[in-house]
Protein backbone atom coordinates (compact mmCIF):
# COMPACT_ATOMS: atom_id res chain seq x y z
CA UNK A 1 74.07 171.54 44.96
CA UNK A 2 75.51 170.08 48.38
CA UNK A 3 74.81 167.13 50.50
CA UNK A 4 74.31 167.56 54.26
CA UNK A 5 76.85 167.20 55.27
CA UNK A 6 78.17 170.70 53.33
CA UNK A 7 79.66 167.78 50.39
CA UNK A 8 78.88 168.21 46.59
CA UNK A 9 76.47 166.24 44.90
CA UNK A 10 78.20 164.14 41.87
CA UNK A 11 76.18 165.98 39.25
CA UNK A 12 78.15 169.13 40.73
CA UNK A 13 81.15 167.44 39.72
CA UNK A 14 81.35 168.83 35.71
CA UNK A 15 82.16 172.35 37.36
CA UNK A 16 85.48 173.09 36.59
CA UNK A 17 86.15 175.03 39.71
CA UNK A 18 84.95 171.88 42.20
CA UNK A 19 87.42 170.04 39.48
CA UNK A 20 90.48 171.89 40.40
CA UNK A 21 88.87 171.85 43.88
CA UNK A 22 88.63 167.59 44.17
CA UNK A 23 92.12 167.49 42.72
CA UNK A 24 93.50 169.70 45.14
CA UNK A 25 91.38 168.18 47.84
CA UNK A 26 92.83 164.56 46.88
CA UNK A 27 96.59 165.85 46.98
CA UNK A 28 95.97 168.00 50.34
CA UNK A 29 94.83 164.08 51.89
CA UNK A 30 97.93 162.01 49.94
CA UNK A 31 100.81 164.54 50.30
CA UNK A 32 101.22 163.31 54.17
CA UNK A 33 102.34 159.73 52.48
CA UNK A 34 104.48 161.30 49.66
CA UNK A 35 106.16 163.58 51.96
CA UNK A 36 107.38 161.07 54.98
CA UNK A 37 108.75 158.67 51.75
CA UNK A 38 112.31 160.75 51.32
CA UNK A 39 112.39 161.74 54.76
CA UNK A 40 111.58 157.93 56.45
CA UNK A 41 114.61 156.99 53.93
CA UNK A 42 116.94 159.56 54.60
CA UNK A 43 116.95 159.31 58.54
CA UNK A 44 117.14 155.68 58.85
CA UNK A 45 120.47 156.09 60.92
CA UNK A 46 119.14 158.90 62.91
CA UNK A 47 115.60 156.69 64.06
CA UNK A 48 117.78 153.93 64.70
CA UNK A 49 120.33 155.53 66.87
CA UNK A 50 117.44 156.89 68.70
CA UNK A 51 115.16 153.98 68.84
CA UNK A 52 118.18 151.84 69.79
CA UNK A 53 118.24 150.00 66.57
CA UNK A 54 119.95 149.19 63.65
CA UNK A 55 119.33 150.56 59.76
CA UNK A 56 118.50 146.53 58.85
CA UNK A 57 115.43 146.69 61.10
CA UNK A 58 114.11 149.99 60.27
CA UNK A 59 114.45 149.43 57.16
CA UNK A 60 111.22 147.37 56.95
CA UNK A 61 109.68 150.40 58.05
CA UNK A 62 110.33 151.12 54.00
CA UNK A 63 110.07 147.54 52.48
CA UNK A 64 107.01 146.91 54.80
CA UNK A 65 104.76 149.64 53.96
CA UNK A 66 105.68 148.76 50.35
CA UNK A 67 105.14 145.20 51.08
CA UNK A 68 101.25 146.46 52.65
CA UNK A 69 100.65 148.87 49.46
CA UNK A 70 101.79 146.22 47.08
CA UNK A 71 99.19 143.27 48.65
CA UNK A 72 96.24 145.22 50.04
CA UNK A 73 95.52 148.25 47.61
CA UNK A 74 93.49 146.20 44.84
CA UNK A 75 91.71 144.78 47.50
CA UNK A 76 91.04 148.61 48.87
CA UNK A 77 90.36 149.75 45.03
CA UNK A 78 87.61 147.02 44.71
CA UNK A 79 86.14 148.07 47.92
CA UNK A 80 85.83 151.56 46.65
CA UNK A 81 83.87 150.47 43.25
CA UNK A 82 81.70 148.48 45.24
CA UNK A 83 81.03 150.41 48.38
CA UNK A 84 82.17 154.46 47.18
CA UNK A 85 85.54 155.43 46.36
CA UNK A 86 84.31 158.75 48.84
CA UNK A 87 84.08 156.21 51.51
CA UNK A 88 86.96 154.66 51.11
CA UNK A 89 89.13 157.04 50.44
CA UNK A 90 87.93 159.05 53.97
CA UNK A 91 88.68 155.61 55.39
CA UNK A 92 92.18 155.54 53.94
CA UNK A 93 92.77 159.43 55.41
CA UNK A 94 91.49 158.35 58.68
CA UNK A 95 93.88 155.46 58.62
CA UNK A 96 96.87 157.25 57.21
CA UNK A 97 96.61 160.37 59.88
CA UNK A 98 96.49 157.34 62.86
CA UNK A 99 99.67 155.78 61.20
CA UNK A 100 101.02 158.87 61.08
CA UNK A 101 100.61 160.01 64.48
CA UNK A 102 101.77 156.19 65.90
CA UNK A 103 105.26 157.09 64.05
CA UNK A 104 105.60 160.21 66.16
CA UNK A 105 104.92 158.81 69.55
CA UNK A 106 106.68 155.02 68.43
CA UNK A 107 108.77 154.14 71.35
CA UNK A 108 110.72 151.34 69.69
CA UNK A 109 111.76 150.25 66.76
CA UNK A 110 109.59 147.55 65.72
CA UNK A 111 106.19 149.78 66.45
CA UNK A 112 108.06 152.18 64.00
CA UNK A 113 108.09 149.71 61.51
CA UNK A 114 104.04 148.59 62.28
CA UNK A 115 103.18 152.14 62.51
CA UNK A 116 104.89 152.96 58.95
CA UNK A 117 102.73 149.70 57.81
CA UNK A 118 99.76 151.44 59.13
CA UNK A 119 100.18 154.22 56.56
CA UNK A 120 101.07 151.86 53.86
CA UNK A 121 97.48 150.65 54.76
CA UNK A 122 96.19 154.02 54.91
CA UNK A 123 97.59 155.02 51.48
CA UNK A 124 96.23 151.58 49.83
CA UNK A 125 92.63 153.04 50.15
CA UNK A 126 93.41 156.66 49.43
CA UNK A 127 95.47 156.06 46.57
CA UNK A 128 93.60 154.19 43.69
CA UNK A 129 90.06 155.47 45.03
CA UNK A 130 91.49 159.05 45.02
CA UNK A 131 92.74 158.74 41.59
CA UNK A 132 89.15 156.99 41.09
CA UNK A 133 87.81 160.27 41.88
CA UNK A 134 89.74 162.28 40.24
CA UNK A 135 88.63 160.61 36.88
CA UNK A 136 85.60 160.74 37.36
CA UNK A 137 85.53 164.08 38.29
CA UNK A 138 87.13 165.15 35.28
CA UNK A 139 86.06 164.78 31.16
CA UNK A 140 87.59 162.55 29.26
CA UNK A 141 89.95 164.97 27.65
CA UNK A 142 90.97 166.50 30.88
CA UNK A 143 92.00 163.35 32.77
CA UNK A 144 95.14 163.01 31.58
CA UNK A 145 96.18 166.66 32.01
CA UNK A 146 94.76 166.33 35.71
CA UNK A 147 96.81 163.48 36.20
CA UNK A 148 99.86 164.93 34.69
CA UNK A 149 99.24 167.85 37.50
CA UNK A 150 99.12 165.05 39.94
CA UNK A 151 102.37 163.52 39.56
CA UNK A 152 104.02 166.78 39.52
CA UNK A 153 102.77 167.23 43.13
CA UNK A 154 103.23 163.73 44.26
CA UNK A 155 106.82 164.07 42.77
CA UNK A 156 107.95 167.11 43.88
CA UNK A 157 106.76 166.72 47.44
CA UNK A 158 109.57 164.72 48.98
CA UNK A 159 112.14 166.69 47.49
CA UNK A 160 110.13 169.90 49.33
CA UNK A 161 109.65 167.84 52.51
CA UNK A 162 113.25 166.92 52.20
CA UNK A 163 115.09 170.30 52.14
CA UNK A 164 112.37 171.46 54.89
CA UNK A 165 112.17 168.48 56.68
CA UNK A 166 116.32 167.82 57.14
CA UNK A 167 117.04 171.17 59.22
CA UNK A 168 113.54 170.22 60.82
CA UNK A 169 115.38 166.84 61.77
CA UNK A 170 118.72 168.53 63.27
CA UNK A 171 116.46 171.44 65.44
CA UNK A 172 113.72 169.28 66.65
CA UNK A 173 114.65 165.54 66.06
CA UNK A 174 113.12 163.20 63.83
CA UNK A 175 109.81 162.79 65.39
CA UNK A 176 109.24 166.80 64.82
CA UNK A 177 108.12 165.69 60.99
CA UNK A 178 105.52 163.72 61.71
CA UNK A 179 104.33 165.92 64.40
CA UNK A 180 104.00 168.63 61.69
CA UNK A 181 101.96 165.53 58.98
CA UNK A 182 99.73 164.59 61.42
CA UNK A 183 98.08 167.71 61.84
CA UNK A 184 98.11 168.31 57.87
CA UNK A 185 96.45 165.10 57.25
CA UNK A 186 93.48 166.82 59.72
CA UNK A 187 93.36 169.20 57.04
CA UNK A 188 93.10 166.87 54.21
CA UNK A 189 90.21 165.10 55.89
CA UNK A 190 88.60 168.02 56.76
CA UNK A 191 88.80 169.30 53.19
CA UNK A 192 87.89 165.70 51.37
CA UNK A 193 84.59 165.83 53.35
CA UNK A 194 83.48 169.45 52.02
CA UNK A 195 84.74 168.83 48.54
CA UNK A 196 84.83 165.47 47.37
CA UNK A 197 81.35 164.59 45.52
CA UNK A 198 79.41 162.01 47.66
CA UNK A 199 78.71 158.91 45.93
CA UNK A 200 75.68 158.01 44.01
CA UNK A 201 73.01 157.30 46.14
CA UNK A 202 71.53 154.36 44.01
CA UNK A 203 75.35 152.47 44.11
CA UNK A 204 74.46 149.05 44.47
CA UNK A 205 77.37 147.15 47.34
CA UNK A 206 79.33 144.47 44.97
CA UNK A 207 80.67 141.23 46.88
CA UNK A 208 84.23 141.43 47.71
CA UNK A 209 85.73 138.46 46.30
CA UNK A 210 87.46 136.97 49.76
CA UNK A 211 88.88 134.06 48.22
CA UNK A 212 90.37 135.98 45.01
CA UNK A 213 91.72 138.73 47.15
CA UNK A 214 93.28 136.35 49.38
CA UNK A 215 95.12 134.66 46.50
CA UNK A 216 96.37 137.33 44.94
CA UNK A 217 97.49 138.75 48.09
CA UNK A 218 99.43 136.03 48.66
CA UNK A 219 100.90 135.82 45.12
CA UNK A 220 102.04 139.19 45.09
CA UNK A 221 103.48 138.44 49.12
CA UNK A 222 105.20 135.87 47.78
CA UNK A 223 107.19 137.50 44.84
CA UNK A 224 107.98 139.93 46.73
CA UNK A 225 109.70 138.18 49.77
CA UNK A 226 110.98 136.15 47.16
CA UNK A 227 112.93 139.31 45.98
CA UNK A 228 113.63 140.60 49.64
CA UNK A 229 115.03 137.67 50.68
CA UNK A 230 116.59 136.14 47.62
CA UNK A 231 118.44 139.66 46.93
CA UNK A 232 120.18 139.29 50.68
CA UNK A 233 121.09 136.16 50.80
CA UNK A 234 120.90 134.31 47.38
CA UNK A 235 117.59 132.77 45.87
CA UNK A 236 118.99 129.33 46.14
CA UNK A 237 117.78 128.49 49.81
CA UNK A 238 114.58 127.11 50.87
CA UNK A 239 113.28 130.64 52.45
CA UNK A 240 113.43 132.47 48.75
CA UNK A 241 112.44 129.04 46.78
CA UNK A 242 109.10 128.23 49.63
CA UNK A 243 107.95 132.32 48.48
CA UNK A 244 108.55 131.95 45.05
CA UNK A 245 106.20 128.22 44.98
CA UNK A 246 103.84 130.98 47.30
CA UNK A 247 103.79 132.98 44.44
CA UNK A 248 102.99 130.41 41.63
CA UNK A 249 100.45 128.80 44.06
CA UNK A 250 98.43 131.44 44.40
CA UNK A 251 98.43 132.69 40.93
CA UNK A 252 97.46 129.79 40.10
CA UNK A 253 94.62 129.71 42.37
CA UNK A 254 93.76 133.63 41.62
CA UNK A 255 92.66 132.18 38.22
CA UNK A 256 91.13 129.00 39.14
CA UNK A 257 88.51 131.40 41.26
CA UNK A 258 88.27 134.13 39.30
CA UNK A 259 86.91 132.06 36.48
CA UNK A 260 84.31 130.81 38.94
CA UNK A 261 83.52 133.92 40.69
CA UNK A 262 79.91 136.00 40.66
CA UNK A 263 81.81 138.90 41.58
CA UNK A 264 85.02 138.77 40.68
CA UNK A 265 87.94 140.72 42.08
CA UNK A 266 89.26 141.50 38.89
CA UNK A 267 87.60 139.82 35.51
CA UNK A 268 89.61 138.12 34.02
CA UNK A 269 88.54 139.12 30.25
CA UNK A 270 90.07 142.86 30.90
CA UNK A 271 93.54 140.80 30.24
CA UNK A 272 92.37 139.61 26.89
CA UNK A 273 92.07 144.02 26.22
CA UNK A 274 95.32 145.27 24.86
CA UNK A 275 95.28 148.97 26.28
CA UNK A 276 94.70 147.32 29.87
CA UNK A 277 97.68 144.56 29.44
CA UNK A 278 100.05 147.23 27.76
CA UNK A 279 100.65 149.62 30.49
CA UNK A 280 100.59 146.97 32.94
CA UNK A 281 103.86 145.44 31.19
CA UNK A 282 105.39 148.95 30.30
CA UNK A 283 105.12 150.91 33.23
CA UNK A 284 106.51 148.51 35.73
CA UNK A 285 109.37 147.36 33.40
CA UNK A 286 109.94 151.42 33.75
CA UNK A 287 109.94 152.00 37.26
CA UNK A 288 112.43 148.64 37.22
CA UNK A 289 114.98 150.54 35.28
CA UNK A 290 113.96 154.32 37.13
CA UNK A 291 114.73 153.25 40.80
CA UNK A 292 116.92 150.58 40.16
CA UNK A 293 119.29 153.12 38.00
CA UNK A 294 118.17 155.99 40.73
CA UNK A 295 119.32 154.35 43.92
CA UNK A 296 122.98 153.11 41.94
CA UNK A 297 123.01 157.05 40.92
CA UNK A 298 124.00 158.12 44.09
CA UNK A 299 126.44 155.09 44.93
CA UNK A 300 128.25 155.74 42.19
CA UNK A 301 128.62 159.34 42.95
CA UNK A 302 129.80 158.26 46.25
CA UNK A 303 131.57 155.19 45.51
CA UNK A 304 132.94 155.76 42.00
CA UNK A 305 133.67 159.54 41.88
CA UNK A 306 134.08 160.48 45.31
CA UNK A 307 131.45 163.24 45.92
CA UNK A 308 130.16 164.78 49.42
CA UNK A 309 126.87 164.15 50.91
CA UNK A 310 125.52 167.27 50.21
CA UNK A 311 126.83 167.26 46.28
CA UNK A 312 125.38 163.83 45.70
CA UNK A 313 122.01 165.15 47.13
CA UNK A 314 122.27 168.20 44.62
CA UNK A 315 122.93 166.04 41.43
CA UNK A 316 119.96 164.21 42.41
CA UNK A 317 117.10 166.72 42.21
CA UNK A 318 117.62 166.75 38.32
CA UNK A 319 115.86 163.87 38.58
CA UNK A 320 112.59 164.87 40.51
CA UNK A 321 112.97 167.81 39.32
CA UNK A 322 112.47 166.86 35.56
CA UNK A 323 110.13 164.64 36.10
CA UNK A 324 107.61 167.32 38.25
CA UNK A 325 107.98 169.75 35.54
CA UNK A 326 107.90 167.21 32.31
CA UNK A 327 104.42 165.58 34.00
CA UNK A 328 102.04 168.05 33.28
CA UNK A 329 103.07 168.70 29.31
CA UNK A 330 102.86 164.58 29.68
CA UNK A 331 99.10 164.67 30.27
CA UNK A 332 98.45 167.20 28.07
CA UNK A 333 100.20 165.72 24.96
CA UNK A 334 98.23 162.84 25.74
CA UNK A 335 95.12 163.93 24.93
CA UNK A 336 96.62 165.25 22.03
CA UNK A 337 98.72 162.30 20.21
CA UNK A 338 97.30 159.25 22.48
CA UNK A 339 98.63 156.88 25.88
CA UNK A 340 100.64 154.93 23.02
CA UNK A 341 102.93 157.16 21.99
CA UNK A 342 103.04 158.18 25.25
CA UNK A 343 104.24 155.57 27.08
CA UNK A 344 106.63 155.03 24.30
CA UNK A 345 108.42 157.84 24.25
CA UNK A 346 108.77 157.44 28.14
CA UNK A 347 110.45 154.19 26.95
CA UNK A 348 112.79 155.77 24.78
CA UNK A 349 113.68 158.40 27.47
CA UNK A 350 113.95 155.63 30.00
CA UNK A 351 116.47 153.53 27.57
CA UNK A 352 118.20 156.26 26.79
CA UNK A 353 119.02 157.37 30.52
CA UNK A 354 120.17 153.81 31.37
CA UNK A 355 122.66 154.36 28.00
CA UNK A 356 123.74 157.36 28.85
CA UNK A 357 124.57 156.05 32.68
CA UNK A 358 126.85 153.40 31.22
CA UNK A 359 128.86 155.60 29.44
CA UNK A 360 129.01 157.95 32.48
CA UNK A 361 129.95 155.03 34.45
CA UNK A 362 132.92 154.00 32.22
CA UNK A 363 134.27 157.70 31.51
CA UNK A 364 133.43 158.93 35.16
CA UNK A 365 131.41 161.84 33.84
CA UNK A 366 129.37 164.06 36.22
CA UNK A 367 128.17 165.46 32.92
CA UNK A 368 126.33 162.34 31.53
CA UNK A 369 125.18 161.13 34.94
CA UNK A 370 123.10 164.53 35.16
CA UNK A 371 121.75 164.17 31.49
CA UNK A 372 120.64 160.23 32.77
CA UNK A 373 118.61 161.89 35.21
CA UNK A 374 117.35 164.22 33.65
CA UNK A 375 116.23 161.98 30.71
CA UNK A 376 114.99 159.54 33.34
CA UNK A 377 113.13 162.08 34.90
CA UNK A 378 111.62 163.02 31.85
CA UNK A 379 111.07 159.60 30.81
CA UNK A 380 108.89 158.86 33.49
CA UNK A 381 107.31 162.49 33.35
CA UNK A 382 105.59 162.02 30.39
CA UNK A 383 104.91 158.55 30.54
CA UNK A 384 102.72 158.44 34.10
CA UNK A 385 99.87 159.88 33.41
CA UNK A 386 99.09 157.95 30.20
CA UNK A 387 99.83 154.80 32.27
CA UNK A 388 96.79 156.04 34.85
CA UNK A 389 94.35 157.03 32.19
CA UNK A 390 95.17 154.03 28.92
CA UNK A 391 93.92 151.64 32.48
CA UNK A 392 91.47 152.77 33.56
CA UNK A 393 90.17 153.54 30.76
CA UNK A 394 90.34 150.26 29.14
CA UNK A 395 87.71 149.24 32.10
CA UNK A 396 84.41 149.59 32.98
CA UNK A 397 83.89 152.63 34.57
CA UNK A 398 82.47 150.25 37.92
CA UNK A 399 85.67 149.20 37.74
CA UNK A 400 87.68 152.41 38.28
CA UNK A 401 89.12 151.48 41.46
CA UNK A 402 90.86 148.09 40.90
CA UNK A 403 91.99 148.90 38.00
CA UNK A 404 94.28 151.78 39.75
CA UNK A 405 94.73 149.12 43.00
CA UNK A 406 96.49 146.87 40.15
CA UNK A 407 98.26 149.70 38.39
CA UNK A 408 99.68 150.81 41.61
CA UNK A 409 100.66 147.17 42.99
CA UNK A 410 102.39 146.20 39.73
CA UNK A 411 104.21 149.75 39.85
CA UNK A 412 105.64 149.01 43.24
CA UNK A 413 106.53 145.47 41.94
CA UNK A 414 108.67 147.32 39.62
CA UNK A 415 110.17 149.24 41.76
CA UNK A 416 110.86 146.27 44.60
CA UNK A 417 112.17 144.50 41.90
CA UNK A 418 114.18 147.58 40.27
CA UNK A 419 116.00 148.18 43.51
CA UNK A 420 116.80 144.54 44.66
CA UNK A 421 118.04 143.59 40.75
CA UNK A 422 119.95 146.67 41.10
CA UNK A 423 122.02 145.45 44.30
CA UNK A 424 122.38 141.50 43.38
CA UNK A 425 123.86 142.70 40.04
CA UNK A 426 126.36 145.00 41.78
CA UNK A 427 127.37 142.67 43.96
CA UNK A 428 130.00 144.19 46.00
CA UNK A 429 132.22 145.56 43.21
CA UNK A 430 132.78 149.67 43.01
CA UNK A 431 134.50 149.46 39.50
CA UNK A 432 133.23 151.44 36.29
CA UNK A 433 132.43 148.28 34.85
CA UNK A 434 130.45 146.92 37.86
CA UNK A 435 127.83 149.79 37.58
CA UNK A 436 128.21 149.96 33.84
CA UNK A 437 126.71 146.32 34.33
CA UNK A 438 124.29 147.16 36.11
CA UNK A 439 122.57 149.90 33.89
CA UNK A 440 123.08 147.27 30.88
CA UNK A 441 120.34 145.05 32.36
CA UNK A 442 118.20 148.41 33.24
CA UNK A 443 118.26 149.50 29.49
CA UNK A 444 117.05 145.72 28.44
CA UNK A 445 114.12 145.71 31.17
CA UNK A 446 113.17 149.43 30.38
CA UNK A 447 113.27 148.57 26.27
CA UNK A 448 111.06 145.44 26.92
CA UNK A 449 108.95 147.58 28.35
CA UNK A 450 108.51 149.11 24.81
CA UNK A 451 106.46 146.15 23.98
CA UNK A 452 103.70 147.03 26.16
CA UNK A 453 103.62 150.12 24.75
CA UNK A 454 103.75 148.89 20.95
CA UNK A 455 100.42 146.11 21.46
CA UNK A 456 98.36 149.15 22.46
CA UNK A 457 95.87 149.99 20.13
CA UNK A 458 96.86 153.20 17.88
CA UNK A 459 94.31 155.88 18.22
């Protein structure tokens, strides 16, 4: 059964074929985003050279997008539950192919940066209302197994885009990759209106919660500038200490109106459920110790044991590489054993890499920095798609799409915070003890994480 405008009716949606098909449909639309990631990072110096810039500036065309995705995607996830993740996440497409197309044609460097934030806009309604879709369009066994498909793709995508996209760079220049995305995120569009199951007619519009969304927009602003410009310049001065009271203020005020609320942007009694709060501590604890330990990796290949370019970018797909290949056995096993044990072992694997990278730091072994990504790899593998499904399924089903918009904004908080811990710990020593140091406090934050993963009910 079809809509008219050639899209599935939800009943439609238990047919496993138009499963495959939604998943496929959602990846086609979210690859664009996933793809430009490496690449954006990689040829910072190239876009700046060209735009007449410097790699400080455009480098906000990374932290900013995060910075959009990290404040305005449970806002877009609540707009989807109340108004059709479908609707949103065509919205979010829309936006992320504009974005995409500004980056191509950006004549300076500062509309590079605003157009990057225009995709980090675009993916904060595609992402959680695309994963919103893909639970729903799959049975309650299945989800995790779809997910685990999911991250595969969403993981091994940059690394693709990156060994494509890098001779791409030297024939054509760097605006040549985004003239190639923009066109595929046509085809996503184009596909998510045919396939994607329209949204239930009788879906009764939910108030957005203005006041809430503000406030927790501009806790999560705050903690996060706090990090950016704390990590660059110390978090003593009044610029870091004026984000961080930000950041208390409006937490404080996020709770003060959700308790009031009709409508609330997130209710507040889903932190009182343990399988909600328990990935929401693991997780990002995780991703602290995954790109924190991923982006020292490569310095201490370069710094430390004197590789080339091109080596250090070999020893580096272990990573990825593991971690596309270990995430659909990941969502498999946990439909078999449970998110719990899970998300623990993804703990274990995540401890384990940051062990096995001090030692590697200490003895200068290529060896055990390999088996730290690939354990880190796996780690993460098997642990992300039990983080997707133990969340949102510890929620109303109404409820599908914040619950993702928080996953995904505490995620990046992990990572933001990974990545700037990583750097003020370093300092600007290159001795084996100086990174050793700095993989000591990743294997504390990624065991802490463990006790997310313990308070989670057994199954």
């Amino acid at each position: 059964m079809t809509g008219i405008d050639g899209s599935p009716a939800v009943g439609s949606s238990i047919d496993d074929r138009l499963d495959r098909r939604v998943l496929g449909t959602v990846l086609s639309c979210v690859l664009v985003f996933s793809s430009s990631m490496t690449i954006v990072s990689a040829s910072l110096p190239t876009i700046a050279d060209d735009l007449n810039s410097t790699e400080a500036v455009l480098s906000w065309a990374v932290t900013g997008l995060f910075l959009v995705m990290s404040v305005t995607t449970p806002v877009m996830g609540r707009l989807g539950d109340g108004r059709g993740h479908r609707r949103i996440f065509l919205m979010g497409t829309v936006i992320l192919g504009v974005g995409t197309l500004a980056c191509a044609l950006a004549p300076t460097a500062h509309l590079f940066v605003a157009a990057r934030m225009v995709v980090g806009l675009g993916i904060s309604a595609a992402m959680p209302n695309g994963l919103a879709i893909i639970i729903a369009a799959h049975a309650d066994q299945r989800r995790a197994e779809a997910l685990g498909w999911f991250q595969m793709v969403m993981t091994g995508a940059p690394v693709v885009a990156l060994i494509i996209g890098g001779p791409l760079i030297e024939a054509f220049g760097w605006r040549s990759v985004f003239a190639v995305l923009f066109p595929l995120s046509i085809i996503g569009f184009s596909l998510a209106i045919r396939t994607i199951p329209r949204d239930p007619p009788d879906q009764t519009p939910v108030a957005i919660d203005v006041p809430g969304a503000l406030a927790l927009g501009a806790a999560t602003l705050g903690f996060l500038l706090c990090l950016q410009f704390g990590g660059s310049g110390g978090f003593g001065r009044p610029l870091p200490i004026a984000m961080a009271a930000l950041c208390v203020g409006g937490l404080r005020v996020f709770v003060m109106v959700e308790r009031r609320a009709d409508t609330p942007l997130l209710r507040l009694d889903y932190f009182g459920r343990r399988n909600f709060v328990g990935p929401l501590i693991n997780h990002p604890l995780g991703q602290f110790a995954y790109m924190g330990g991923f982006l020292m990796a490569p310095l201490m290949l370069d710094e430390l044991f004197g590789y080339s370019v091109g080596i250090v970018a070999v020893v580096l797909l272990f990573r990825p590489a593991a971690f596309s290949l270990s995430s659909p056995l990941g969502g498999r096993w946990s439909a078999r054993v449970g998110e719990r044990t899970m998300l623990a072992a993804g703990t274990a694997l995540m401890a384990a890499s940051m062990v096995t990278w001090i030692i590697a730091a200490l003895q200068v072994s290529l060896t055990l920095v390999i088996i730290g990504l690939t354990l880190s790899g796996l780690g993460m593998g098997v642990s992300s798609p039990s983080f997707q499904t133990a969340i949102t399924g510890a929620v109303d089903a109404r409820d599908l799409g914040i619950a993702s918009g928080m996953g995904t904004t505490m995620v990046n908080i992990g990572i933001l915070s990974g990545i700037q811990a990583s750097f003020v710990i370093l300092g600007d020593g290159r001795a084996p003890g100086d990174f050793a140091r700095t993989f000591v406090v990743g294997a504390v934050v990624a065991a802490l994480g463990g006790i997310g993963a313990l308070m989670m009910d057994r199954r």
